[in-house]
PDB file of N, CA and C in Angstrom:
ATOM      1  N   UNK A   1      24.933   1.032  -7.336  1.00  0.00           N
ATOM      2  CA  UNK A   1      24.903   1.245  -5.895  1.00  0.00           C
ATOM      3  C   UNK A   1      23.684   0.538  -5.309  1.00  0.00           C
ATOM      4  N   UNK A   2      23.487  -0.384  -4.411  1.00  0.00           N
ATOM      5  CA  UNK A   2      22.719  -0.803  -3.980  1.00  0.00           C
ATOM      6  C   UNK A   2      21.962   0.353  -2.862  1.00  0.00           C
ATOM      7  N   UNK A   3      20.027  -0.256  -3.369  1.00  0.00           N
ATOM      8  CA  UNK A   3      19.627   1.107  -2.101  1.00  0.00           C
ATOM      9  C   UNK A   3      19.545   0.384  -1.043  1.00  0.00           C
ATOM     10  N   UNK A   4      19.032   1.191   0.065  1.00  0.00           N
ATOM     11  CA  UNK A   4      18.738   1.029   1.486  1.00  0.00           C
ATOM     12  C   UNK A   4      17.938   2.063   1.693  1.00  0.00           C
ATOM     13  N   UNK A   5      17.203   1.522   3.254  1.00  0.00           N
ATOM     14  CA  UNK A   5      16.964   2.357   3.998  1.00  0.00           C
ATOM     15  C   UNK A   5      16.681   2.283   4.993  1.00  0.00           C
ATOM     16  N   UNK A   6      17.146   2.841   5.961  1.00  0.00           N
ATOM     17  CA  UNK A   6      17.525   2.694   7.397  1.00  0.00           C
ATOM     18  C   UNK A   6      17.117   3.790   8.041  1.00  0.00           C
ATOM     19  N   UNK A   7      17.433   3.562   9.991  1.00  0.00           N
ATOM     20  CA  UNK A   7      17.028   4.449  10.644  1.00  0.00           C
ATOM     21  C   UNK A   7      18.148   5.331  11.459  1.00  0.00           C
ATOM     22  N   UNK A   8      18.396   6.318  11.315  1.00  0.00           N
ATOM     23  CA  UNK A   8      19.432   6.914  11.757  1.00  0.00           C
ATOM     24  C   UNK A   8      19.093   7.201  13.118  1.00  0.00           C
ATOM     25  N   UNK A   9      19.349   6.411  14.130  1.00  0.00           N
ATOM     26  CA  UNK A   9      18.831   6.895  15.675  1.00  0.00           C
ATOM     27  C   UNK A   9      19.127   7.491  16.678  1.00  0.00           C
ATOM     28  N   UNK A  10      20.680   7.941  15.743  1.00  0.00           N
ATOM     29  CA  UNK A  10      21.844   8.869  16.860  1.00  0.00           C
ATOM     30  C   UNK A  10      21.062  10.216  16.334  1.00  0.00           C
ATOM     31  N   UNK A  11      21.044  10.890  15.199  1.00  0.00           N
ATOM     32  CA  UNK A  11      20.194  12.178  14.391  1.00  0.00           C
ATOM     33  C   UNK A  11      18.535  12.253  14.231  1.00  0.00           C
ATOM     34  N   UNK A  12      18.090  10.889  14.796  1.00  0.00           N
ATOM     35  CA  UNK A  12      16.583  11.507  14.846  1.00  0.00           C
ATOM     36  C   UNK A  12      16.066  11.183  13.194  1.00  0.00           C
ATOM     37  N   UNK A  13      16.508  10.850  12.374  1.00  0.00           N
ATOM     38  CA  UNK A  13      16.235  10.591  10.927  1.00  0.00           C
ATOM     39  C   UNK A  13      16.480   9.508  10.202  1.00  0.00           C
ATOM     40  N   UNK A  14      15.344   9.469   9.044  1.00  0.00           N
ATOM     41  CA  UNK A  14      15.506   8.704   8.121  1.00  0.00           C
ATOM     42  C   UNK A  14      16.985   8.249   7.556  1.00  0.00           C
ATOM     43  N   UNK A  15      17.315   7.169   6.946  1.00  0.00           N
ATOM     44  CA  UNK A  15      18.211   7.741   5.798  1.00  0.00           C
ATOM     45  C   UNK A  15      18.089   6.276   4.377  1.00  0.00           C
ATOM     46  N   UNK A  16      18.323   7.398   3.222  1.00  0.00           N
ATOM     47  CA  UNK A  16      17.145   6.751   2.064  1.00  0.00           C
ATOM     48  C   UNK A  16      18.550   6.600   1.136  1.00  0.00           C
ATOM     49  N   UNK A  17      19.003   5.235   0.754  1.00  0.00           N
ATOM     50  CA  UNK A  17      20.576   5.317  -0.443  1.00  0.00           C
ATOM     51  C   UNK A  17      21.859   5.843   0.639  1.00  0.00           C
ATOM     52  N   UNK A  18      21.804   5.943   1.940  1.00  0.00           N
ATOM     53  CA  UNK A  18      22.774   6.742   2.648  1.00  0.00           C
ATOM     54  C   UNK A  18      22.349   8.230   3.063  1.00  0.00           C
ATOM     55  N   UNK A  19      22.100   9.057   2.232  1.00  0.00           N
ATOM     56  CA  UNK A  19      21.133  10.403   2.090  1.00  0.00           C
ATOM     57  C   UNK A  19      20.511  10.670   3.985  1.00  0.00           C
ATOM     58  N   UNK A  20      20.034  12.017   4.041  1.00  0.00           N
ATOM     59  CA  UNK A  20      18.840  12.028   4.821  1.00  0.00           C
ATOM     60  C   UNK A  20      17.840  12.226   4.286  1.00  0.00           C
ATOM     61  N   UNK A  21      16.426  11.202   4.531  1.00  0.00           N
ATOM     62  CA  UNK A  21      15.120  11.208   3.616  1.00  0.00           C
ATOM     63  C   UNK A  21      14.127  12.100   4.469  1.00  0.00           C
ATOM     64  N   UNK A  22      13.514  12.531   4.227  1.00  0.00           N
ATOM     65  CA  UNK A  22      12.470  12.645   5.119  1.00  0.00           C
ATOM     66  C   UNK A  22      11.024  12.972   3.510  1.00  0.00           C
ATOM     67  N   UNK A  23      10.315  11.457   4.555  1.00  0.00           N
ATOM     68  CA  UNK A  23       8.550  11.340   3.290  1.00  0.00           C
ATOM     69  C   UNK A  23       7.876  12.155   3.972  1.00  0.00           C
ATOM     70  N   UNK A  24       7.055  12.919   3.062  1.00  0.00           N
ATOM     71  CA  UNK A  24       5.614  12.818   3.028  1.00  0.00           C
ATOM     72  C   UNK A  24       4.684  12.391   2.257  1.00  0.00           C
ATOM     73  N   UNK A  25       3.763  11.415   2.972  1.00  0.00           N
ATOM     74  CA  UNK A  25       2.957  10.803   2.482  1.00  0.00           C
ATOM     75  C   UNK A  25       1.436  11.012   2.765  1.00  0.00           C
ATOM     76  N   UNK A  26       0.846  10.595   1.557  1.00  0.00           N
ATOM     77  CA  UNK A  26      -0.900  10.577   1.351  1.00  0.00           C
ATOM     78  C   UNK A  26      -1.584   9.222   1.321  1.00  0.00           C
ATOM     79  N   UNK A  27      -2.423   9.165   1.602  1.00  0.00           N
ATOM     80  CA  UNK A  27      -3.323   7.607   1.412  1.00  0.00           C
ATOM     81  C   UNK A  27      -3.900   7.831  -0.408  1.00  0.00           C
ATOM     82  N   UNK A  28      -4.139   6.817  -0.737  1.00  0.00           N
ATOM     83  CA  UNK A  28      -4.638   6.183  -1.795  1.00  0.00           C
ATOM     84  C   UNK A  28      -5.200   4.832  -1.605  1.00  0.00           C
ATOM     85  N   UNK A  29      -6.257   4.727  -1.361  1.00  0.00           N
ATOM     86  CA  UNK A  29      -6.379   3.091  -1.329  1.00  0.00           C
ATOM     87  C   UNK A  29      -6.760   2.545  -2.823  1.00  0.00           C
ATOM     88  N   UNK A  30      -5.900   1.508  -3.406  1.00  0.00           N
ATOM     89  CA  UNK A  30      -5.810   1.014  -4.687  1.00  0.00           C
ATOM     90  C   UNK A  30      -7.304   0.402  -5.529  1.00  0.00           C
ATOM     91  N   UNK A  31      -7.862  -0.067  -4.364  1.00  0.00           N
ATOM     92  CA  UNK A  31      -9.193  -0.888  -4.866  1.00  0.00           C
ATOM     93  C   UNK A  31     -10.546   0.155  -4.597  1.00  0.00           C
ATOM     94  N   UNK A  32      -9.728   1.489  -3.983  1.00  0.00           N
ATOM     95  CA  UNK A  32     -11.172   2.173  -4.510  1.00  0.00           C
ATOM     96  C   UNK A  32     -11.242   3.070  -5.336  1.00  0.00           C
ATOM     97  N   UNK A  33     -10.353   3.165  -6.430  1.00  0.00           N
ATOM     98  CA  UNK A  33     -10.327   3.900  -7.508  1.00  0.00           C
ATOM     99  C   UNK A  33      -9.935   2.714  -8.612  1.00  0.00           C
ATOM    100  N   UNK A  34     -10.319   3.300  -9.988  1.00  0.00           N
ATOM    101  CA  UNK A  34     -10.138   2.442 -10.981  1.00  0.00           C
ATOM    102  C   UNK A  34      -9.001   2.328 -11.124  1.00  0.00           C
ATOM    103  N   UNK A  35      -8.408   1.318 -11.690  1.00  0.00           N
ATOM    104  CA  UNK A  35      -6.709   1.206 -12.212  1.00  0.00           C
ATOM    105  C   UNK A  35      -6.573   2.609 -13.420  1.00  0.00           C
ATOM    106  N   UNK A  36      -7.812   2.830 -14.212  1.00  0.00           N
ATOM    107  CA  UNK A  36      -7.251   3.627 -14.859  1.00  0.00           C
ATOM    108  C   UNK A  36      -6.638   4.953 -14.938  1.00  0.00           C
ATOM    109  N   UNK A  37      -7.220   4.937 -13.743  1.00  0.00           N
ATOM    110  CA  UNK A  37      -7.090   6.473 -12.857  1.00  0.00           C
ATOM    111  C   UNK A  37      -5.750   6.551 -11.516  1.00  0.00           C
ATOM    112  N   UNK A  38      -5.172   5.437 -11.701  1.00  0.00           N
ATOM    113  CA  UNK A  38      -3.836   5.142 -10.611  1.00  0.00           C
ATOM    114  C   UNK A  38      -3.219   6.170 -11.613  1.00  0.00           C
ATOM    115  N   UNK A  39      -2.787   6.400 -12.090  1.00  0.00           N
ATOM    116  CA  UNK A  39      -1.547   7.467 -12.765  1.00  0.00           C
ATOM    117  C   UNK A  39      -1.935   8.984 -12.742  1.00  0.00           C
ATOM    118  N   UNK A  40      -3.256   9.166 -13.272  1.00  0.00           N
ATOM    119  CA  UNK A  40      -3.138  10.301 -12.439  1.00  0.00           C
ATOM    120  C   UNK A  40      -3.786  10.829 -11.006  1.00  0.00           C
ATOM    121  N   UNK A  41      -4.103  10.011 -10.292  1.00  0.00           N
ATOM    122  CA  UNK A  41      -4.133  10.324  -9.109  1.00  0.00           C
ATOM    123  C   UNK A  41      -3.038  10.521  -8.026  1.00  0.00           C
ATOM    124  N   UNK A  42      -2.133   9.648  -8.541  1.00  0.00           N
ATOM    125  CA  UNK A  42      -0.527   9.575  -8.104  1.00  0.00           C
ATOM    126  C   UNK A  42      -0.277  10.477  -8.436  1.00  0.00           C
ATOM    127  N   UNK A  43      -0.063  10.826  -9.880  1.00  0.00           N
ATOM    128  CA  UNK A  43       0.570  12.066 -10.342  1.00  0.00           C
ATOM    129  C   UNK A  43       0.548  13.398  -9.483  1.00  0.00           C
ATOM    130  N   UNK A  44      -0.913  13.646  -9.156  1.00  0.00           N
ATOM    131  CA  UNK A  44      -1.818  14.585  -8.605  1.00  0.00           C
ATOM    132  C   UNK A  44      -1.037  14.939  -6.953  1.00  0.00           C
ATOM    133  N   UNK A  45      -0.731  13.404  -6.428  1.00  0.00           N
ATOM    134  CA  UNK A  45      -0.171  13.396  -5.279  1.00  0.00           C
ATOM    135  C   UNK A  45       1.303  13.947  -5.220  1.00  0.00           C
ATOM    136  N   UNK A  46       2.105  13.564  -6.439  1.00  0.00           N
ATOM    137  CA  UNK A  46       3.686  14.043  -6.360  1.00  0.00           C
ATOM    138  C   UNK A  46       3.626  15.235  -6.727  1.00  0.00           C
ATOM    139  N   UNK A  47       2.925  15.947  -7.391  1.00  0.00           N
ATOM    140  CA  UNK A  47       2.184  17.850  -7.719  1.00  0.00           C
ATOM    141  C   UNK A  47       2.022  18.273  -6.608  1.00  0.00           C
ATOM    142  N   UNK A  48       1.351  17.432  -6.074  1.00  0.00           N
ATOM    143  CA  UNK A  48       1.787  18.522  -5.007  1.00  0.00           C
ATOM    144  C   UNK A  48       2.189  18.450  -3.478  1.00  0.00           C
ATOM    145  N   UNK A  49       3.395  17.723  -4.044  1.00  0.00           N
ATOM    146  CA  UNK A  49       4.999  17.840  -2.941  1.00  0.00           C
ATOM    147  C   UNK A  49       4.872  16.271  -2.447  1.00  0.00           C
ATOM    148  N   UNK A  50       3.836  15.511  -2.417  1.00  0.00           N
ATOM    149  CA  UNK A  50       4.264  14.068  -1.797  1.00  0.00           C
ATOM    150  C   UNK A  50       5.493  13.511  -2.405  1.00  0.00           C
ATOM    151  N   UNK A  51       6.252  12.812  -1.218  1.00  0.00           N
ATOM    152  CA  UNK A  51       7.452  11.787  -1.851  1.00  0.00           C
ATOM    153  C   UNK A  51       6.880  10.265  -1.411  1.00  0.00           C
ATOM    154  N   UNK A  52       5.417  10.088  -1.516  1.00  0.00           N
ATOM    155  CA  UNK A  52       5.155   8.787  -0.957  1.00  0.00           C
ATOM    156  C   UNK A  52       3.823   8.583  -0.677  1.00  0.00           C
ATOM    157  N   UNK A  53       2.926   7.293  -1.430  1.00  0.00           N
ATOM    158  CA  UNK A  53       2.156   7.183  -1.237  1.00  0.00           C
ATOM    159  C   UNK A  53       1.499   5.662  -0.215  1.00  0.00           C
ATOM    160  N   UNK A  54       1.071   5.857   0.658  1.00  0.00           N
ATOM    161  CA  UNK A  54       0.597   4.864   1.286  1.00  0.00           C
ATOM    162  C   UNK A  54      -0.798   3.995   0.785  1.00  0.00           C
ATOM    163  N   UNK A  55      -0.895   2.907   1.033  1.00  0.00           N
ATOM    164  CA  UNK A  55      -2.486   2.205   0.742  1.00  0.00           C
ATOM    165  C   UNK A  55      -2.887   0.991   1.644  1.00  0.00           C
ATOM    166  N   UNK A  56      -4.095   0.404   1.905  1.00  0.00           N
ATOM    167  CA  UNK A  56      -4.010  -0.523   2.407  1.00  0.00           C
ATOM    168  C   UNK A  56      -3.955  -1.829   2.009  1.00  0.00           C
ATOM    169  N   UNK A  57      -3.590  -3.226   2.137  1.00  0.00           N
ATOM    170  CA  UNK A  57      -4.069  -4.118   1.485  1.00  0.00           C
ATOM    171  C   UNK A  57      -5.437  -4.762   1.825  1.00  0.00           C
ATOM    172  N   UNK A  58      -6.361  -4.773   1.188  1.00  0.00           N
ATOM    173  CA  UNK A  58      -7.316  -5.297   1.693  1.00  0.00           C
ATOM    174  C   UNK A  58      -7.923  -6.751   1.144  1.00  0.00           C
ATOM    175  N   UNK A  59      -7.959  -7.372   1.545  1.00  0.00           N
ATOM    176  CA  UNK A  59      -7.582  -9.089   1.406  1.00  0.00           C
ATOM    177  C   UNK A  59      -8.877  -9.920   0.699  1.00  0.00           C
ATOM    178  N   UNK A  60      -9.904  -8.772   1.543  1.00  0.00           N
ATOM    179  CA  UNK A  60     -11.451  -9.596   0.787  1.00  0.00           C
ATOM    180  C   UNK A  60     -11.976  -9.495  -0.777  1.00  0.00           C
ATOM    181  N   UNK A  61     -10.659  -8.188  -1.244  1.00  0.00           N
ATOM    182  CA  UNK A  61     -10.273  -7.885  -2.436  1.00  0.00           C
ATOM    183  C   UNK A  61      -9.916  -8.880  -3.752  1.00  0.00           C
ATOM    184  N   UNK A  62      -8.670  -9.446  -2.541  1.00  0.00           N
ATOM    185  CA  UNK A  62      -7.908 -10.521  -3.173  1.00  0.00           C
ATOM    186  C   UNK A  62      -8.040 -11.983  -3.339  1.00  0.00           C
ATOM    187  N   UNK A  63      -9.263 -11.937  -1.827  1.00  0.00           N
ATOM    188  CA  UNK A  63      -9.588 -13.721  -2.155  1.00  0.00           C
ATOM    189  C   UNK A  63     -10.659 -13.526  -1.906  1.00  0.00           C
ATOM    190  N   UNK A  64     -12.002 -13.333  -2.487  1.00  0.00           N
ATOM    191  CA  UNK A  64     -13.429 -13.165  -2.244  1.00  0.00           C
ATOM    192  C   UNK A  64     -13.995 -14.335  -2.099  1.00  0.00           C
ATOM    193  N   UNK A  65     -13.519 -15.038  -2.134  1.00  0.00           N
ATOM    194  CA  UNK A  65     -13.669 -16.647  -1.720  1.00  0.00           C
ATOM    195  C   UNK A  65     -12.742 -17.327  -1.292  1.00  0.00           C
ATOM    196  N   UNK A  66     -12.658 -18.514  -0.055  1.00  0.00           N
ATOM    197  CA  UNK A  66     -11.755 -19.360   0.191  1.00  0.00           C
ATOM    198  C   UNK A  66     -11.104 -19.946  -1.118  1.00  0.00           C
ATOM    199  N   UNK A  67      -9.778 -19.658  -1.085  1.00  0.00           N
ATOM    200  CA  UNK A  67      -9.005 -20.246  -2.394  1.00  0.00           C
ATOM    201  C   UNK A  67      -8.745 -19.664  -3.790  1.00  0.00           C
ATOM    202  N   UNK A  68      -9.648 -18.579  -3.487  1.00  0.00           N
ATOM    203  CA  UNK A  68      -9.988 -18.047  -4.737  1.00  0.00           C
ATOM    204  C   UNK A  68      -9.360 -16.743  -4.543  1.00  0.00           C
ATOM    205  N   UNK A  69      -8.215 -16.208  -5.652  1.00  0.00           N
ATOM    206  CA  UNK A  69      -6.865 -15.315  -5.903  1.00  0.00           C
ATOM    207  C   UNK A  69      -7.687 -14.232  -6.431  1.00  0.00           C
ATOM    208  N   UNK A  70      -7.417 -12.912  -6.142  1.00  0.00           N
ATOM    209  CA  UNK A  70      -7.945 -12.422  -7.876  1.00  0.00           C
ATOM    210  C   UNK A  70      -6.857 -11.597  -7.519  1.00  0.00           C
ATOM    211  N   UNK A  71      -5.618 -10.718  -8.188  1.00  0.00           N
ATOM    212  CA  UNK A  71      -4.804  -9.873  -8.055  1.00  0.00           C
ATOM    213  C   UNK A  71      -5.021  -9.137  -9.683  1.00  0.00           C
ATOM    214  N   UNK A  72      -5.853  -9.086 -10.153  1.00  0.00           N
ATOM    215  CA  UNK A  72      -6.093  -8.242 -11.674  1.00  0.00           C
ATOM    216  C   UNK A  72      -7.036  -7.032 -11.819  1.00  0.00           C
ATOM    217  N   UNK A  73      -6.751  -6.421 -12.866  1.00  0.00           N
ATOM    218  CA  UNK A  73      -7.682  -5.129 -13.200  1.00  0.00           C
ATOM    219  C   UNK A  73      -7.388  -4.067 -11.896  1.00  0.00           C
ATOM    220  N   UNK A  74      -8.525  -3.762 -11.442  1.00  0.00           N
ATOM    221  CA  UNK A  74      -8.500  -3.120 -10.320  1.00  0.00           C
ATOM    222  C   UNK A  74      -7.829  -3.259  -8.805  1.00  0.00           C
ATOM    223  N   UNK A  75      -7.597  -4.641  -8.695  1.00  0.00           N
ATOM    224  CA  UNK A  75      -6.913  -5.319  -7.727  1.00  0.00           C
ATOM    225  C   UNK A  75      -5.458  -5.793  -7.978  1.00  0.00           C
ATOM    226  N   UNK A  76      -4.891  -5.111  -8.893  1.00  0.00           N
ATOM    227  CA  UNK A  76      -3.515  -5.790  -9.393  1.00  0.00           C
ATOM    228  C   UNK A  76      -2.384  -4.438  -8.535  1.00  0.00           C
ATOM    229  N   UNK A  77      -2.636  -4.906  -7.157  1.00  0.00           N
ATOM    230  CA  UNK A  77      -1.298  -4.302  -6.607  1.00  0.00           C
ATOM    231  C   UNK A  77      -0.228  -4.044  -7.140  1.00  0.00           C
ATOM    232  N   UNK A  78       0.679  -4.835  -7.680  1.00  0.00           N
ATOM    233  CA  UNK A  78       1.833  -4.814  -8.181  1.00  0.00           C
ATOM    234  C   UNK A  78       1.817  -3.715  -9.109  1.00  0.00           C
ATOM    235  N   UNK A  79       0.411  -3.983 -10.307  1.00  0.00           N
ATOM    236  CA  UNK A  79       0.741  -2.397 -11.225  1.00  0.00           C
ATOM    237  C   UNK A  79       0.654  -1.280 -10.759  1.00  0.00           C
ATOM    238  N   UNK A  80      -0.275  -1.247  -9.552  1.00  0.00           N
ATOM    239  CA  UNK A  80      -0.428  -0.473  -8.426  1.00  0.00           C
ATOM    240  C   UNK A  80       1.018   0.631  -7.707  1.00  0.00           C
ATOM    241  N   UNK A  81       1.633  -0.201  -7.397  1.00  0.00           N
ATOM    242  CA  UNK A  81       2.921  -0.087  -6.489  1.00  0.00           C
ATOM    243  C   UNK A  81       3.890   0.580  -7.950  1.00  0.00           C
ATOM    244  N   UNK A  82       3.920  -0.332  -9.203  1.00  0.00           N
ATOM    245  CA  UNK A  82       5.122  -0.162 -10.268  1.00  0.00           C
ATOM    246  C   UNK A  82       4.620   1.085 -10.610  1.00  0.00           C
ATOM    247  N   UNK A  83       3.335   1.852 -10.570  1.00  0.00           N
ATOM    248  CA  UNK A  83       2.910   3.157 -11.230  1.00  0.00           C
ATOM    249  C   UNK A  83       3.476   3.873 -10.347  1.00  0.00           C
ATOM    250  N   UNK A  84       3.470   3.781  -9.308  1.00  0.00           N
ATOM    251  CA  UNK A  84       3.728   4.655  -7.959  1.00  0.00           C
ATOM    252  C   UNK A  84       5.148   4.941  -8.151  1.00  0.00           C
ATOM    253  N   UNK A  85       6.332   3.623  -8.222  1.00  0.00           N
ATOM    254  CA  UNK A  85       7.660   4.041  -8.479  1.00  0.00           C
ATOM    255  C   UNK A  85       7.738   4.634  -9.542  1.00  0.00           C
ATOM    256  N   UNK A  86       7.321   4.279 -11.075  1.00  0.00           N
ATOM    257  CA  UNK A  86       7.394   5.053 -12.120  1.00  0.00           C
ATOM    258  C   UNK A  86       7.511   6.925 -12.124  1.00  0.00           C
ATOM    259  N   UNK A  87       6.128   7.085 -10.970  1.00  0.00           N
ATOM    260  CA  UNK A  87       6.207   8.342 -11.370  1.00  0.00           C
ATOM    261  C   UNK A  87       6.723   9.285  -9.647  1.00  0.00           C
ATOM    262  N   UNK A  88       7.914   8.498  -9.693  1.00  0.00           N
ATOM    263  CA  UNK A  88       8.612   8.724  -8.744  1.00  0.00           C
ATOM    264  C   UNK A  88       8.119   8.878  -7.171  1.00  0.00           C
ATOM    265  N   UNK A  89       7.363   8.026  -7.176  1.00  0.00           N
ATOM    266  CA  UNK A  89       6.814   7.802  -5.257  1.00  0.00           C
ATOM    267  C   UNK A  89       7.159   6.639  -4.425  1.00  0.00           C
ATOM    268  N   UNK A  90       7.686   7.181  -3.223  1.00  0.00           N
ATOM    269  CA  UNK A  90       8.064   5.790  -2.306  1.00  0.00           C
ATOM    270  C   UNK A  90       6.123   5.182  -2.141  1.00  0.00           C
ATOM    271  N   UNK A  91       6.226   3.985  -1.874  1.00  0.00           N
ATOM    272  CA  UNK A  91       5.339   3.137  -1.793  1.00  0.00           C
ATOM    273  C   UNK A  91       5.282   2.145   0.117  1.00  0.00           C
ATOM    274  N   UNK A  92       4.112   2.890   0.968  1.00  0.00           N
ATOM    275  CA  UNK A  92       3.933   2.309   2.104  1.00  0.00           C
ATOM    276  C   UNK A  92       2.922   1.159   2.221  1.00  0.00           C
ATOM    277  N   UNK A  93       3.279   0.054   2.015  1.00  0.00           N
ATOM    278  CA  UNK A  93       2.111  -0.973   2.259  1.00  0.00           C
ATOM    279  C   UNK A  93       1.529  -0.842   3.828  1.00  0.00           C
ATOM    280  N   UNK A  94       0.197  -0.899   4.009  1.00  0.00           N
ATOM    281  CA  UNK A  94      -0.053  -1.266   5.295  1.00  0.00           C
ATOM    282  C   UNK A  94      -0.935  -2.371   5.377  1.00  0.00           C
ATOM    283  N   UNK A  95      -0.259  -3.753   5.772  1.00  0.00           N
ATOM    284  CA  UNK A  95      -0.731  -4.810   5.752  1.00  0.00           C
ATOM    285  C   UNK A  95      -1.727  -5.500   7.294  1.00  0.00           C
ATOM    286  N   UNK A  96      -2.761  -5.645   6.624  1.00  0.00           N
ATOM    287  CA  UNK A  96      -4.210  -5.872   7.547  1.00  0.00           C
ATOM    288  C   UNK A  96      -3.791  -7.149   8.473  1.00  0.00           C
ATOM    289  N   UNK A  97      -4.672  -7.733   9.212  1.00  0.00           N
ATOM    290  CA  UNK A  97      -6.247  -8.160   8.798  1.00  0.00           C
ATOM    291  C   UNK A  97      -6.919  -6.802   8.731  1.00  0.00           C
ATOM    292  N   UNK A  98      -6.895  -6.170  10.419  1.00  0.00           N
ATOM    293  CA  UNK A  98      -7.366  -5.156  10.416  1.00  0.00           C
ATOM    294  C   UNK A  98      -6.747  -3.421   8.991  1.00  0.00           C
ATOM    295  N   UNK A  99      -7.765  -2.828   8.654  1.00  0.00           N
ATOM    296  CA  UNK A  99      -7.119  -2.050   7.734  1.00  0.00           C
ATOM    297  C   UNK A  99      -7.829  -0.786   8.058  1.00  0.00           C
ATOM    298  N   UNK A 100      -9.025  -0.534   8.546  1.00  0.00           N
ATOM    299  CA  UNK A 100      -9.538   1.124   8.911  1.00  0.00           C
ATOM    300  C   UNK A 100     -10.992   0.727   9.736  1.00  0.00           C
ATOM    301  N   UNK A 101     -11.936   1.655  10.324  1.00  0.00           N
ATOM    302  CA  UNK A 101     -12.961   1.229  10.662  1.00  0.00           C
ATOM    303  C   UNK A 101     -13.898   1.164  10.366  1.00  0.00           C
ATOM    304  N   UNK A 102     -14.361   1.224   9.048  1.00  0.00           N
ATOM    305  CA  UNK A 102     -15.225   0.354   8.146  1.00  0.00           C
ATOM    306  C   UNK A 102     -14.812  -0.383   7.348  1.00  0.00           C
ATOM    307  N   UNK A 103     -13.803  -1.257   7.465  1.00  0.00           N
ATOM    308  CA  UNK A 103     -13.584  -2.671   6.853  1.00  0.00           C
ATOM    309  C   UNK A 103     -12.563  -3.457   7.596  1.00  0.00           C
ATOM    310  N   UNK A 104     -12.150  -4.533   7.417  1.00  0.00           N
ATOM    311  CA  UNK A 104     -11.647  -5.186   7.909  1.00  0.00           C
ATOM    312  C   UNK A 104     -11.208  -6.601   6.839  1.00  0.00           C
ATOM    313  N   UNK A 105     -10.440  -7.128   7.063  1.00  0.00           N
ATOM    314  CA  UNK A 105     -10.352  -8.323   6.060  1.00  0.00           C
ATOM    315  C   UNK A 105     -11.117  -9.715   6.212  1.00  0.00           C
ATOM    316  N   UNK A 106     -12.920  -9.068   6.391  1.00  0.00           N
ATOM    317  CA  UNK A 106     -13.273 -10.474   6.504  1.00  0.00           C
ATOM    318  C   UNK A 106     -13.505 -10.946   5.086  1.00  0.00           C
ATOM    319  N   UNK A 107     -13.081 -12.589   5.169  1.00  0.00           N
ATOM    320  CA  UNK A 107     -13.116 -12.746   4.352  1.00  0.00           C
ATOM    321  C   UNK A 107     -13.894 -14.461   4.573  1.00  0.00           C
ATOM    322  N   UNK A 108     -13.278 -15.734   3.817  1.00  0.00           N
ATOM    323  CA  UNK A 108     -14.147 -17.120   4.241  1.00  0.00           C
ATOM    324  C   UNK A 108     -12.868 -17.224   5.316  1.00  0.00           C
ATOM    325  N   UNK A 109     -11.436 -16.951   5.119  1.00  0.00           N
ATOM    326  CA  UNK A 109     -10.490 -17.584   5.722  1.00  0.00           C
ATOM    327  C   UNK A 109     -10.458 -16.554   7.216  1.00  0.00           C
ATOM    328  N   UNK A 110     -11.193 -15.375   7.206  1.00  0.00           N
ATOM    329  CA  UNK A 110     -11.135 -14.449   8.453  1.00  0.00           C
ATOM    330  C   UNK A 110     -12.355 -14.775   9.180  1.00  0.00           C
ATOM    331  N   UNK A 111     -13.137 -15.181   8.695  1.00  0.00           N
ATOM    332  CA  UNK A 111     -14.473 -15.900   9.464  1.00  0.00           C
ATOM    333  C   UNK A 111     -14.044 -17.320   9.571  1.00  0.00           C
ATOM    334  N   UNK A 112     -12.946 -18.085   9.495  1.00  0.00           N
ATOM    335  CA  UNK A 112     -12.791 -19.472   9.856  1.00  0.00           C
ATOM    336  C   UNK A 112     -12.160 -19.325  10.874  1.00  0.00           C
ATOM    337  N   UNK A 113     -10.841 -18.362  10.736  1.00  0.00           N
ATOM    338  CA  UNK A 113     -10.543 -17.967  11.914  1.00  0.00           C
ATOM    339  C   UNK A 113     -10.791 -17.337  13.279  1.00  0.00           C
ATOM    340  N   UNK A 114     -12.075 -16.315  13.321  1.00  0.00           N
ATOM    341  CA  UNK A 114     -12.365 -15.867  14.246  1.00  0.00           C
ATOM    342  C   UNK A 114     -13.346 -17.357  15.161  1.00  0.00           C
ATOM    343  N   UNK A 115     -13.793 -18.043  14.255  1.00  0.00           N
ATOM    344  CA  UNK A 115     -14.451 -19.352  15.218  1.00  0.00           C
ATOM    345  C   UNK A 115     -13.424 -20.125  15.702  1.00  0.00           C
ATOM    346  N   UNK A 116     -12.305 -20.027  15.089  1.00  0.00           N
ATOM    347  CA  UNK A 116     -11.125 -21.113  15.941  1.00  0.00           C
ATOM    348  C   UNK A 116     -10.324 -20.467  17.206  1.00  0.00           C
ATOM    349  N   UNK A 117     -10.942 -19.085  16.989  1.00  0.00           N
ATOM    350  CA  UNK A 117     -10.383 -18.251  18.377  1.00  0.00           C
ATOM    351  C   UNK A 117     -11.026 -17.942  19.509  1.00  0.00           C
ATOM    352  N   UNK A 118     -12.691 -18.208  19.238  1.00  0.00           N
ATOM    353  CA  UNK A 118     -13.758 -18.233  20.057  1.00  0.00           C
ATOM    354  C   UNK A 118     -13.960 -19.197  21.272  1.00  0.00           C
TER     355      UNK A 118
END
């Protein structure tokens, strides 16, 4: 069966596989806890009653230099996200520049940009 998920806008609701869903979700942000500790902190979250964990992406994470990738260890979203489905949690990306109000995604490529907007 292929999933989905859609917005039911005649009933006011989710709907998750066809189903009515309704999440609740917690923050986790991925890069400020160790990777080793993503499983049970998740865990911790579906204990008690979350169906979903949210995080932010934060970019200065991922390229701490112009050009320069890092998506590993502590920064490896993807194992991030695959732990989260594993131990049965929907997964909310919330994708930046901006991400909360003490950080932001500056980075070399967010400081090149704010001078080309000046």
């Amino acid at each position: 069966m292929p999933r989905s998920f859609e917005i039911d806008y005649l009933h006011n609701r989710f709907l998750k596989d066809g189903a009515p869903y309704r999440y609740v979700s917690g923050s986790l942000h991925y890069f400020r806890v160790l990777a080793r500790d993503w499983p049970d902190r998740l865990w911790k979250l579906r204990m008690a009653g979350l169906t979903a964990v949210q995080t932010v992406i934060e970019w200065s994470t991922h390229e701490p230099r112009q050009g320069v990738y890092h998506f590993t260890g502590n920064a490896d979203l993807e194992a991030f996200i695959r732990t989260a489905q594993r131990l049965g949690l929907d997964v909310i990306l919330r994708i930046g520049p901006y991400i909360c109000a003490e950080r932001d995604m500056v980075s070399t490529n967010t400081k090149e940009l704010i001078k080309e907007f000046k």
